[in-house]
C-alpha atoms as a PDB file:
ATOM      1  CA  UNK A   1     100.777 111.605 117.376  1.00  0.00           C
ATOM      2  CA  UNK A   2     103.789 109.780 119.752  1.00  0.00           C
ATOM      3  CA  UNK A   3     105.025 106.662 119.071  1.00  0.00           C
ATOM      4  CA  UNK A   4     106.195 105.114 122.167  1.00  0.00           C
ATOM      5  CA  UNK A   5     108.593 101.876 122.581  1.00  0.00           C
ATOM      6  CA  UNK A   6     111.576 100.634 120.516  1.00  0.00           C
ATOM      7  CA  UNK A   7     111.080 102.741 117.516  1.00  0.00           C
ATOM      8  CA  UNK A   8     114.179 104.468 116.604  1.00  0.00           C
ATOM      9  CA  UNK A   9     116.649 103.251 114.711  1.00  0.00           C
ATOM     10  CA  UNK A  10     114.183 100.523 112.575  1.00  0.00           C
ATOM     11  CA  UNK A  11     113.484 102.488 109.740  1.00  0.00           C
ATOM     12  CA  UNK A  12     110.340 104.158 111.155  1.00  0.00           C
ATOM     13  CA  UNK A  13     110.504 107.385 110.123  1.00  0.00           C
ATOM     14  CA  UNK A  14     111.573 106.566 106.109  1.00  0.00           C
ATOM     15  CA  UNK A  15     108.928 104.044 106.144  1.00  0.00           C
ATOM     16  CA  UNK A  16     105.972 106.352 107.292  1.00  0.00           C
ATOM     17  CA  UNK A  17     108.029 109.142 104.638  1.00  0.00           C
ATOM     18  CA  UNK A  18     107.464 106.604 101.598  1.00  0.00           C
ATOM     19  CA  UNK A  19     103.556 105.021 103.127  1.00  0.00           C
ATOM     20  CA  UNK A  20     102.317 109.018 103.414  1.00  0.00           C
ATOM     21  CA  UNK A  21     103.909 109.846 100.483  1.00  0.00           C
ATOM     22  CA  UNK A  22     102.075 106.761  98.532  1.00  0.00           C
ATOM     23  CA  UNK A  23      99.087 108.004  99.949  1.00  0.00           C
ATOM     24  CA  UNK A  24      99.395 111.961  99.050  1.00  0.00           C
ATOM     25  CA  UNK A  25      99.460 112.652 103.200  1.00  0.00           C
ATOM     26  CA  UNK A  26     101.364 115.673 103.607  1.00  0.00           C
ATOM     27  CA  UNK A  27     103.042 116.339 107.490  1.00  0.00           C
ATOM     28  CA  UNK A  28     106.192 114.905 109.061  1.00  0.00           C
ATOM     29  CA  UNK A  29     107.781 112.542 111.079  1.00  0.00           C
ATOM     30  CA  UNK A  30     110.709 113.115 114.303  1.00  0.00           C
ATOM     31  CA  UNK A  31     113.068 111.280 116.492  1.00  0.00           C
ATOM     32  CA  UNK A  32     112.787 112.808 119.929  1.00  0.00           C
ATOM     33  CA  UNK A  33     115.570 112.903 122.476  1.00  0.00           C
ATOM     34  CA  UNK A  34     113.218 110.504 124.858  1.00  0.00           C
ATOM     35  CA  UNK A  35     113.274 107.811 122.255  1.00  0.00           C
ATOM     36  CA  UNK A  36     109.862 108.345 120.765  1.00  0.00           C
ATOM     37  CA  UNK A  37     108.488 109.196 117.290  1.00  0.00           C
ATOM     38  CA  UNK A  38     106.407 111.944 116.565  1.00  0.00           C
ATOM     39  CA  UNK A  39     104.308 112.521 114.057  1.00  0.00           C
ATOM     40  CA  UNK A  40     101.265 115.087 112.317  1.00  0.00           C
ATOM     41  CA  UNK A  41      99.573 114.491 109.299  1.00  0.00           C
ATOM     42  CA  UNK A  42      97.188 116.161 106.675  1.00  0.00           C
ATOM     43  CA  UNK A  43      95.310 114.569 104.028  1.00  0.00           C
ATOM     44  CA  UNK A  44      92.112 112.580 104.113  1.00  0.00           C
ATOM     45  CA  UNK A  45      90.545 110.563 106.516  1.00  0.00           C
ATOM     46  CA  UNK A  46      90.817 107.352 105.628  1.00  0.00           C
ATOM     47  CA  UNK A  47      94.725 107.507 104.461  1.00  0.00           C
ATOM     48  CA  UNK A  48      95.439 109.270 107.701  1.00  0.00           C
ATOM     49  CA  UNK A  49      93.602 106.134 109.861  1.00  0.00           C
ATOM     50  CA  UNK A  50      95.829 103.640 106.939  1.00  0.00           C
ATOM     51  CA  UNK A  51      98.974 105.785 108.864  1.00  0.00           C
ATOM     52  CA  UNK A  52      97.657 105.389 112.299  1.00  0.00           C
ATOM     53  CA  UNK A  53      97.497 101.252 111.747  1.00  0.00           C
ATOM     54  CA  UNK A  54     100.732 101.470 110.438  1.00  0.00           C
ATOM     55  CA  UNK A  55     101.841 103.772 113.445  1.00  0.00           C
ATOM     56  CA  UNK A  56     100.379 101.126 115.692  1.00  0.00           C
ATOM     57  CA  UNK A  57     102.456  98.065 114.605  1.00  0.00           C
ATOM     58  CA  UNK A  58     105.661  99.853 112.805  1.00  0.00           C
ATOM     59  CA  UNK A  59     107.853  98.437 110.938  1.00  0.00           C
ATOM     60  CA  UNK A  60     110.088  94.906 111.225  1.00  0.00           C
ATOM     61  CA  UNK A  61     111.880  95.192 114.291  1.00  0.00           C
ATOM     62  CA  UNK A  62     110.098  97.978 115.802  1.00  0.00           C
ATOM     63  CA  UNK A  63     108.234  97.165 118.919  1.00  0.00           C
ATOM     64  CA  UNK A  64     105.082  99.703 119.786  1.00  0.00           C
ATOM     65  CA  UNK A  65     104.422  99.981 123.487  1.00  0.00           C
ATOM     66  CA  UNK A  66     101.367 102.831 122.379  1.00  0.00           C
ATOM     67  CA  UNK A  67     100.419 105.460 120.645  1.00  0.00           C
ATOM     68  CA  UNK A  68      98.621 109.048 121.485  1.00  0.00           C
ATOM     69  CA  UNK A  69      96.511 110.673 119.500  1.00  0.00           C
ATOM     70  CA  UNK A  70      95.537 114.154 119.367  1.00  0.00           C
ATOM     71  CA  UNK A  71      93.970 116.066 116.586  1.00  0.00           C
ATOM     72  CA  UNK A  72      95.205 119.373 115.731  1.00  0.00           C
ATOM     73  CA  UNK A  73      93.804 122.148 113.364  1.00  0.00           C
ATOM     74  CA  UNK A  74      95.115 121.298 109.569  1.00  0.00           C
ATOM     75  CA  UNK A  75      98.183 124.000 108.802  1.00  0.00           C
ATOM     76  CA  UNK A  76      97.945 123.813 105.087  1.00  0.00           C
ATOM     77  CA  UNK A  77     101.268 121.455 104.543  1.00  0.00           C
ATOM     78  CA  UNK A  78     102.216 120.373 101.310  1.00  0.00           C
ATOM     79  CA  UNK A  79     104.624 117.444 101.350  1.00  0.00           C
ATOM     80  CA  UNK A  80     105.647 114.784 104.087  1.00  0.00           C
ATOM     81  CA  UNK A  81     109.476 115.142 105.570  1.00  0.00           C
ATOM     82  CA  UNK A  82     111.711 113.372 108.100  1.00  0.00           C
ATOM     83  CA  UNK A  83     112.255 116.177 110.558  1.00  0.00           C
END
């Protein structure tokens, strides 16, 4: 997924790190240079969709213009980092 708006520098990426982790979602989360957030996650349905509400409002003092969504095929991750 991309997270577009004002969502660098508020803590997004830690916050999804520690509400996956919480949740046993494995995948990861990036700054890109055109000031959006990407993300992919792995793990069950309904903790993923928990992510993607989360993703849609971000943390205090983010602001979320949208967010894309595109499934993928699962690649067998493990654990959740900031990339």
């Amino acid at each position: 997924m991309i997270i577009h708006g004002r969502v660098q520098g508020v803590f997004f990426r830690d916050t999804m790190r520690r509400r996956a982790e919480s949740r046993n979602v494995a995948g990861w989360v990036a700054n890109r240079a055109n000031g959006t957030v990407e993300a992919a996650f792995e793990g069950r349905e309904s903790d993923i969709e928990a992510l993607i509400g989360f993703c849609r409002q971000g943390p205090s003092g983010a602001d979320v213009e949208r967010v894309e969504i595109r499934a993928e095929e699962p690649e067998g991750l493990v654990a959740f980092k900031i990339e």
